[in-house]
C-alpha atoms as a PDB file:
ATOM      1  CA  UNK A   1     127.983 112.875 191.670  1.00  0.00           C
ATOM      2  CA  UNK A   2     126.075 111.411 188.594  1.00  0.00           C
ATOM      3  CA  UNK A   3     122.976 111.348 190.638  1.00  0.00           C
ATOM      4  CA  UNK A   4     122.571 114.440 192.314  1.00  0.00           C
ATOM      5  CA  UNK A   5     118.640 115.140 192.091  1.00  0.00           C
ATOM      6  CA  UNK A   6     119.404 119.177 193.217  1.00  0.00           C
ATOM      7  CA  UNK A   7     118.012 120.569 190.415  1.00  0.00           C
ATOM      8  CA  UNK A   8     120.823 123.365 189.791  1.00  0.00           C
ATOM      9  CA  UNK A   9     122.896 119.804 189.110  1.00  0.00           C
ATOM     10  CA  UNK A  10     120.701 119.661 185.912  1.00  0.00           C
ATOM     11  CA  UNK A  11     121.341 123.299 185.117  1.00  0.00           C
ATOM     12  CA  UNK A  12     124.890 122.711 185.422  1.00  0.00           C
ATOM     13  CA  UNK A  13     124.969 119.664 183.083  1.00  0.00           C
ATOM     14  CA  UNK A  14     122.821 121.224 180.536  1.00  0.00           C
ATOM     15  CA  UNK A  15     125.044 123.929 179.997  1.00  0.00           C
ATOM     16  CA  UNK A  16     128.513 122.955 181.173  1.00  0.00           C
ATOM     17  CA  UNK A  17     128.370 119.967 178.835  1.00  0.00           C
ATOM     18  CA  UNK A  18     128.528 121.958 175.489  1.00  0.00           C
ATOM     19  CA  UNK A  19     130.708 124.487 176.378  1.00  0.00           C
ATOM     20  CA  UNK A  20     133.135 121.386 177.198  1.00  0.00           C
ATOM     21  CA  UNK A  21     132.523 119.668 174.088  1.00  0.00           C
ATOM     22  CA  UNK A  22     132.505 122.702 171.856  1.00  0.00           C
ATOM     23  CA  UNK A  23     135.758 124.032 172.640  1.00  0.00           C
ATOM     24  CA  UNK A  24     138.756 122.633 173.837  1.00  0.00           C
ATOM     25  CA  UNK A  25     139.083 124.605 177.001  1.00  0.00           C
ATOM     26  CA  UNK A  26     140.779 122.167 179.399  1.00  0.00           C
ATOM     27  CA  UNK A  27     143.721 121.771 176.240  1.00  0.00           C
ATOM     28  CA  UNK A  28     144.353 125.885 176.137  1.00  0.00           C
ATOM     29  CA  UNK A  29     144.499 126.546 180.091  1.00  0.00           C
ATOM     30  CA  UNK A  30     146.074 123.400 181.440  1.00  0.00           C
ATOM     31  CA  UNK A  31     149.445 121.596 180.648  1.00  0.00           C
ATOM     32  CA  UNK A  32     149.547 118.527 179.672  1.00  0.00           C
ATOM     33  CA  UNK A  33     150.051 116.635 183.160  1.00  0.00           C
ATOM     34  CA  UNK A  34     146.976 119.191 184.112  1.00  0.00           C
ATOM     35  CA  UNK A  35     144.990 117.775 181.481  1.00  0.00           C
ATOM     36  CA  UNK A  36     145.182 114.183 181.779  1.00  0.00           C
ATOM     37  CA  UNK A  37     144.336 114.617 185.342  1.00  0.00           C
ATOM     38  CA  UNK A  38     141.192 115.826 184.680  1.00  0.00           C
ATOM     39  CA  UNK A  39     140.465 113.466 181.950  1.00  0.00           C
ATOM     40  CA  UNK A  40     141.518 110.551 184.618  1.00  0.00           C
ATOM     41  CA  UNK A  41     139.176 112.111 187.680  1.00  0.00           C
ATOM     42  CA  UNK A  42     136.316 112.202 184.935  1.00  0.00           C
ATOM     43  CA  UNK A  43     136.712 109.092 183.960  1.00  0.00           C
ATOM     44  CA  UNK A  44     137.283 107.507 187.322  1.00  0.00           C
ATOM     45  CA  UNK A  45     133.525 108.897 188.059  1.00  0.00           C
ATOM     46  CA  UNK A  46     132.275 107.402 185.506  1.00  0.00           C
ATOM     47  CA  UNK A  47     133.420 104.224 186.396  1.00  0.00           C
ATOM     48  CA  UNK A  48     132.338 104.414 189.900  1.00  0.00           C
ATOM     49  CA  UNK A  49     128.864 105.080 188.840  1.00  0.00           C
ATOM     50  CA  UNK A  50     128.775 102.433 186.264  1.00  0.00           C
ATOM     51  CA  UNK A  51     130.248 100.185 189.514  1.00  0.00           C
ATOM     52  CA  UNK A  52     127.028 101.027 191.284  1.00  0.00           C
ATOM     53  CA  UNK A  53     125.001  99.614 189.119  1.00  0.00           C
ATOM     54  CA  UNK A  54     122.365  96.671 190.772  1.00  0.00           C
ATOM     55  CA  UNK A  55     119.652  96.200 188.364  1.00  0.00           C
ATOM     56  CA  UNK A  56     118.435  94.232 185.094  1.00  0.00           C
ATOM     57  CA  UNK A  57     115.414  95.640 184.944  1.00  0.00           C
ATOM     58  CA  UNK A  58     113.470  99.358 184.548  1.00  0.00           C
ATOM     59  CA  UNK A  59     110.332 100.768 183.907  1.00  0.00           C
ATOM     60  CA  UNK A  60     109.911 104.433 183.639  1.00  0.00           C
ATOM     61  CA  UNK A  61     112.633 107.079 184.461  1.00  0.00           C
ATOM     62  CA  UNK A  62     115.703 106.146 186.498  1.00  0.00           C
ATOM     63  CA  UNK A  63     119.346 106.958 187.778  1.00  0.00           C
ATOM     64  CA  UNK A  64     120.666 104.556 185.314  1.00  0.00           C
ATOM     65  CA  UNK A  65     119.980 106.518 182.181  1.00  0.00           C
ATOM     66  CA  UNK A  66     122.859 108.935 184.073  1.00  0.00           C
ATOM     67  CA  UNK A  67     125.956 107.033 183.505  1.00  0.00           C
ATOM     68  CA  UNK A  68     124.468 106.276 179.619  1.00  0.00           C
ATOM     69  CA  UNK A  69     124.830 109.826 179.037  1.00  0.00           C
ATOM     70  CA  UNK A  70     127.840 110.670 180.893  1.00  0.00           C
ATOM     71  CA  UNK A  71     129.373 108.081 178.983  1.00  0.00           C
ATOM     72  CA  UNK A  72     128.165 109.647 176.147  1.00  0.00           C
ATOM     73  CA  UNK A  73     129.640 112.552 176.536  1.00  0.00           C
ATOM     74  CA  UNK A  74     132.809 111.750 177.570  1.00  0.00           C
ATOM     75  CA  UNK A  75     132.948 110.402 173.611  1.00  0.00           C
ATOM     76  CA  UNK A  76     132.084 113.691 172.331  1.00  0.00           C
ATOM     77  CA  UNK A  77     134.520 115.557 174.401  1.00  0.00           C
ATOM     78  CA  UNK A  78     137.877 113.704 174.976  1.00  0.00           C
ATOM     79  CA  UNK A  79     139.878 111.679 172.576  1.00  0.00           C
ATOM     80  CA  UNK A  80     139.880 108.786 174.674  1.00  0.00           C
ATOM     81  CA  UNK A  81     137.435 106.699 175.491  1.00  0.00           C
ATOM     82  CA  UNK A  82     139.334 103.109 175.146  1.00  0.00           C
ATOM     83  CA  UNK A  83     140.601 104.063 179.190  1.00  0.00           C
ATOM     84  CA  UNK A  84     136.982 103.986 180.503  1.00  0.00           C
ATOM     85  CA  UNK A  85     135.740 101.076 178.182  1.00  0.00           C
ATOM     86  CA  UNK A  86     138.769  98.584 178.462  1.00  0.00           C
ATOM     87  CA  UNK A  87     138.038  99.062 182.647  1.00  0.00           C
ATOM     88  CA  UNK A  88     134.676  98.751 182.257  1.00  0.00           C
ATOM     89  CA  UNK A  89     134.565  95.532 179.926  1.00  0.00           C
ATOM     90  CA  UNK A  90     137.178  93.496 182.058  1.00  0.00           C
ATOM     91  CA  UNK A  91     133.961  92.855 183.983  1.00  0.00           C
ATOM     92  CA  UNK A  92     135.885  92.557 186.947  1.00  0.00           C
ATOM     93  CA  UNK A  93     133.014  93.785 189.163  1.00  0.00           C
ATOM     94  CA  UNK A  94     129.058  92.740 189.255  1.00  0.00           C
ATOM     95  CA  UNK A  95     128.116  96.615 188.341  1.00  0.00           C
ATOM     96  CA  UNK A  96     130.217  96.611 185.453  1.00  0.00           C
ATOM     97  CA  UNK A  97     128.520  93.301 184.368  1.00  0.00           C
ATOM     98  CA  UNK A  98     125.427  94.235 185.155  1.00  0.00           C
ATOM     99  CA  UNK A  99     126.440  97.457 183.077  1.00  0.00           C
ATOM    100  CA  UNK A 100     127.571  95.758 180.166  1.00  0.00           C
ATOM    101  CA  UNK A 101     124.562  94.248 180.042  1.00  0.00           C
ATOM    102  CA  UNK A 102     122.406  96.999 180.176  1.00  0.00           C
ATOM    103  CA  UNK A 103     124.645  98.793 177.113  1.00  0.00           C
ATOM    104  CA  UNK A 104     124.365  95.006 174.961  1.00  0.00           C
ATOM    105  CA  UNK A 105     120.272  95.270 175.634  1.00  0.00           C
ATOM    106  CA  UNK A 106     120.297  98.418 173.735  1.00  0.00           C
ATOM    107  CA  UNK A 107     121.693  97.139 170.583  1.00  0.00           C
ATOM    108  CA  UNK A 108     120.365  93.445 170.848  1.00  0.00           C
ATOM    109  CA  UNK A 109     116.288  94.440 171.079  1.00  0.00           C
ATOM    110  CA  UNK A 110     113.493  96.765 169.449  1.00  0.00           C
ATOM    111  CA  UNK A 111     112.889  99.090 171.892  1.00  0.00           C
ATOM    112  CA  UNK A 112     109.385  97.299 172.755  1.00  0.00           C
ATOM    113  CA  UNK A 113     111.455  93.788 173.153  1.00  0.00           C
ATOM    114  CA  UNK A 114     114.169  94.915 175.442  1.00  0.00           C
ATOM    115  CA  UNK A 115     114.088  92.403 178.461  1.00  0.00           C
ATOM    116  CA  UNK A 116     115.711  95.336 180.829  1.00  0.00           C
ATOM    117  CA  UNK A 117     113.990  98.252 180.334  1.00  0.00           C
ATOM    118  CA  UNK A 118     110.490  98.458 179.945  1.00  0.00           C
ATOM    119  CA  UNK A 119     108.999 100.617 176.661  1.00  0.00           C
ATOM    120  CA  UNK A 120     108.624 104.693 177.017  1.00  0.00           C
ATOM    121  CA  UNK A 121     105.164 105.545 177.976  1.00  0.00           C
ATOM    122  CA  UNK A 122     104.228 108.959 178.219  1.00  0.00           C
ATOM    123  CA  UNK A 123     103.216 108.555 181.881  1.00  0.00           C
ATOM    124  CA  UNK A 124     106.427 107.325 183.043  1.00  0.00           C
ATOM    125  CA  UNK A 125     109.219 107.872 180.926  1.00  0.00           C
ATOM    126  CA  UNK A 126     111.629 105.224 180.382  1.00  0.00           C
ATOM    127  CA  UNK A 127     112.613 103.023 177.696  1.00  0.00           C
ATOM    128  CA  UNK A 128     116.111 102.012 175.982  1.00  0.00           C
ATOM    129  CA  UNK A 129     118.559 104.549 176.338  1.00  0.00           C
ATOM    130  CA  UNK A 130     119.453 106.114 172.863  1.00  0.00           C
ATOM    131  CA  UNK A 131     123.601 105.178 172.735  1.00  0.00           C
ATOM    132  CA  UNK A 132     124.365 108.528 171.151  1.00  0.00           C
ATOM    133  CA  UNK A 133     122.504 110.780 173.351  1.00  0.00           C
ATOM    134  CA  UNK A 134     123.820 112.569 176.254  1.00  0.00           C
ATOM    135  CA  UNK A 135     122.010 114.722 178.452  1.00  0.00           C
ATOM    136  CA  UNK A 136     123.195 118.365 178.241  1.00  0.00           C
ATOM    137  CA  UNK A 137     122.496 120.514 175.672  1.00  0.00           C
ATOM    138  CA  UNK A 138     125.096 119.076 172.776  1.00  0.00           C
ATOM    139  CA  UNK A 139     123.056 119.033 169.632  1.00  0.00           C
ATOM    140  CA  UNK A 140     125.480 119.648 166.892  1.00  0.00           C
ATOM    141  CA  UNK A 141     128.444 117.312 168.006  1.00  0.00           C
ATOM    142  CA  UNK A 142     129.154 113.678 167.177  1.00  0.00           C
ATOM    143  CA  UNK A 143     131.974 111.343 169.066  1.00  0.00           C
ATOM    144  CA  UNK A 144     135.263 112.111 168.170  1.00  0.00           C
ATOM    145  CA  UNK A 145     136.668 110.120 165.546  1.00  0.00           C
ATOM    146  CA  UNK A 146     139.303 108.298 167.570  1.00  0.00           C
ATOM    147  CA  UNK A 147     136.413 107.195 170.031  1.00  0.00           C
ATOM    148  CA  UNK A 148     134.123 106.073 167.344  1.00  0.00           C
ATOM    149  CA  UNK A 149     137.333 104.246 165.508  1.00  0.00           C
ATOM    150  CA  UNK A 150     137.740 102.025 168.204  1.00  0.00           C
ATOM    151  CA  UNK A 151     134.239 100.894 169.216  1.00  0.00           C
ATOM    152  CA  UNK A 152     134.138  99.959 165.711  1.00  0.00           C
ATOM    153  CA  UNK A 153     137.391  98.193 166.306  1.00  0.00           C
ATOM    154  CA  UNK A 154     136.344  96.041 169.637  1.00  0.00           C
ATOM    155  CA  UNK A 155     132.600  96.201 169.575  1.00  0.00           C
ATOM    156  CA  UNK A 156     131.130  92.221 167.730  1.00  0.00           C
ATOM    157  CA  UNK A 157     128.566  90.153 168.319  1.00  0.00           C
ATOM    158  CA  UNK A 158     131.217  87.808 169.175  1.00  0.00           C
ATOM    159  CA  UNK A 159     132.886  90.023 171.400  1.00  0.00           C
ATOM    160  CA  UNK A 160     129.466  90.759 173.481  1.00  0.00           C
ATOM    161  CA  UNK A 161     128.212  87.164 173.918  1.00  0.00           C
ATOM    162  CA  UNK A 162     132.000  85.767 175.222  1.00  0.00           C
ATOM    163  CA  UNK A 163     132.495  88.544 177.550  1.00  0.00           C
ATOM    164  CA  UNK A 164     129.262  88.350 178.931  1.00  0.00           C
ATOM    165  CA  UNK A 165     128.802  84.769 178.874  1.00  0.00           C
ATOM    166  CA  UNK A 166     132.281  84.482 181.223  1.00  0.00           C
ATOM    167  CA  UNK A 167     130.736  87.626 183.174  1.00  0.00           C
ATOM    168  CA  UNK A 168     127.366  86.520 184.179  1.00  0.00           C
ATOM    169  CA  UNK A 169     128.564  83.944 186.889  1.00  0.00           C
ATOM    170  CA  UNK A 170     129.395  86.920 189.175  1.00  0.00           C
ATOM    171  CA  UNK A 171     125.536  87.662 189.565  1.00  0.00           C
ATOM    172  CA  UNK A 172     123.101  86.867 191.409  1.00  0.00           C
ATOM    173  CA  UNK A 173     119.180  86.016 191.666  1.00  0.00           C
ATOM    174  CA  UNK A 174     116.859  87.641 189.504  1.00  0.00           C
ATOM    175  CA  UNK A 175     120.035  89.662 187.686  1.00  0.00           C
ATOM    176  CA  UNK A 176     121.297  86.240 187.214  1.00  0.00           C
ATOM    177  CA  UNK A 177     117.912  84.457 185.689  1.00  0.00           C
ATOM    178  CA  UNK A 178     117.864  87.593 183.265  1.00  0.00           C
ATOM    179  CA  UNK A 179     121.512  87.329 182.243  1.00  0.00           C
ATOM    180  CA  UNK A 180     120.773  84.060 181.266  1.00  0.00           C
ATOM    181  CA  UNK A 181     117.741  85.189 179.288  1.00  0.00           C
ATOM    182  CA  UNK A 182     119.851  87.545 177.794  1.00  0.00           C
ATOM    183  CA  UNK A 183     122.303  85.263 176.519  1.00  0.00           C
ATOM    184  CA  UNK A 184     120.545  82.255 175.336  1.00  0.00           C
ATOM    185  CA  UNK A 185     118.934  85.340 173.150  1.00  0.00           C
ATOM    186  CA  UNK A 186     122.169  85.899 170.832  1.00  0.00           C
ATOM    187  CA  UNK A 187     121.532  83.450 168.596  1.00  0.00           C
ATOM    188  CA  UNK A 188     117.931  84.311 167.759  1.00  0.00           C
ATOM    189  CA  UNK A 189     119.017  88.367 167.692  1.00  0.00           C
ATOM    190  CA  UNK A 190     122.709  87.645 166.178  1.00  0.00           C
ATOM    191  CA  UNK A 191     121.430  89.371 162.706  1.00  0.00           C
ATOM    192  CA  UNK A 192     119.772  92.267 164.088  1.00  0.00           C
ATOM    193  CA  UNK A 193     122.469  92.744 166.687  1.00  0.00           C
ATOM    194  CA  UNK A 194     124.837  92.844 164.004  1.00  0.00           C
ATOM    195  CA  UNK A 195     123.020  95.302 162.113  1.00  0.00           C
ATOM    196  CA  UNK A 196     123.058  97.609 165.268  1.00  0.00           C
ATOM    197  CA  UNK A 197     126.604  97.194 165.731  1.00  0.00           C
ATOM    198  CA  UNK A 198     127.321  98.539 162.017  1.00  0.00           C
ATOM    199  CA  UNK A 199     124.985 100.993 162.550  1.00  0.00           C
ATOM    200  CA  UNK A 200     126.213 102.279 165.559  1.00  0.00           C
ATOM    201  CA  UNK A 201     129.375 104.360 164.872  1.00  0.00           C
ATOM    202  CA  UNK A 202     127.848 106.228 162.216  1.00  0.00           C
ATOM    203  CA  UNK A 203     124.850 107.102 164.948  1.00  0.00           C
ATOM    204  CA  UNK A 204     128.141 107.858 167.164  1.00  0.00           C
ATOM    205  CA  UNK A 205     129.818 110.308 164.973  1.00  0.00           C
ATOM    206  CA  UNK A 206     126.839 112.021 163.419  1.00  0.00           C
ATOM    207  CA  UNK A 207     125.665 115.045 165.236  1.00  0.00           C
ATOM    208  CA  UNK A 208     123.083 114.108 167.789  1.00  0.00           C
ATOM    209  CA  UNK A 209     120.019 116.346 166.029  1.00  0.00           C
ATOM    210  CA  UNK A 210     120.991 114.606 163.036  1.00  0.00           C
ATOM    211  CA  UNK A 211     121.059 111.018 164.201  1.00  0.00           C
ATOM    212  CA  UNK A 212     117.641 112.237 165.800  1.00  0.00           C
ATOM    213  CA  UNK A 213     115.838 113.635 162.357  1.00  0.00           C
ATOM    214  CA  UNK A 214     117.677 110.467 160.611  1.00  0.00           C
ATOM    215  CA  UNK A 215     116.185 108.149 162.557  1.00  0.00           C
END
């Protein structure tokens, strides 16, 4: 579903996204057993995708940035995000690992230092996703607050390096050797990681054109 390449998908995003986000319109037509159904099947895609995931490495545009912004948005529009992250991070899977290690890149590395994905070029796209960005047309909408109280709750430097140093075992060849690359990197990035971690829920809650003109 996240990586349908028909390009009335992308119409479909773009505008179904913010009229999601914007109003509550699953809350006023659906009862409340209605409503966490739908918040369960979105989630439960999300999860799949992120489950799919193979790769430590990108250069130029790529399925992957999908589940980043579905992710995303599932922050700005439902108050409950702590479902699809506590899944995700119990790394039970190698695509969630592999997943979680794409998401710790972001906030470890400059975007010309990140081991996974390569840097933007104008050619070929690419580059760190942006944590805060989805990709419909949402411009004036942040994270909810209960989502962006608890990343701030779970989300450490501490937190990062022991899940994903118990994690990395599951992989395998070159996903492996870059794990490991990854981790043995903490200690050298542990300031500016932590810096991007306090940074991070602010960049989460702010409006998305504003956390765009800020930066």
């Amino acid at each position: 579903m996240l990586d349908n390449q028909d390009s009335k998908y992308g119409a479909f995003v773009e505008h179904f996204y913010p009229a999601l986000a914007n109003r509550p319109i699953l809350k006023e037509f659906l009862g409340k057993r209605e409503y966490l159904a739908v918040i369960t099947f979105i989630s439960n895609v999300i999860l799949e995708r992120i489950a799919q995931e193979k790769q430590l490495h990108f250069r130029g545009s790529s399925h992957v940035y999908k589940w980043f912004h579905a992710f995303c948005f599932f922050g700005m529009a439902f108050p409950s995000i702590e479902g699809i992250w506590n899944t995700w991070w119990s790394l039970k899977t190698p695509g969630q690992v592999i997943a979680a290690f794409q998401y710790a890149s972001c906030l470890m590395y400059k975007d010309n230092q990140n081991p996974i994905f390569d840097p933007w070029t104008p050619d070929l796209g690419g580059g760190p996703p942006e944590l805060w960005v989805t990709d419909g047309h949402v411009y004036d909408l942040g994270w909810k607050k209960e989502n962006v109280d608890f990343i701030k709750s779970v989300l450490t430097v501490d937190y990062l390096k022991d899940k994903l140093n118990k994690a990395s075992v599951q992989l395998q060849g070159e996903s492996f050797q870059k794990s490991q690359k990854i981790l043995a990197d903490f200690d050298t990035q542990k300031e500016f990681l932590k810096e991007r971690i306090s940074e991070l829920p602010e960049l989460l809650f702010a409006p998305v054109l504003g956390a765009w003109l800020d930066g």
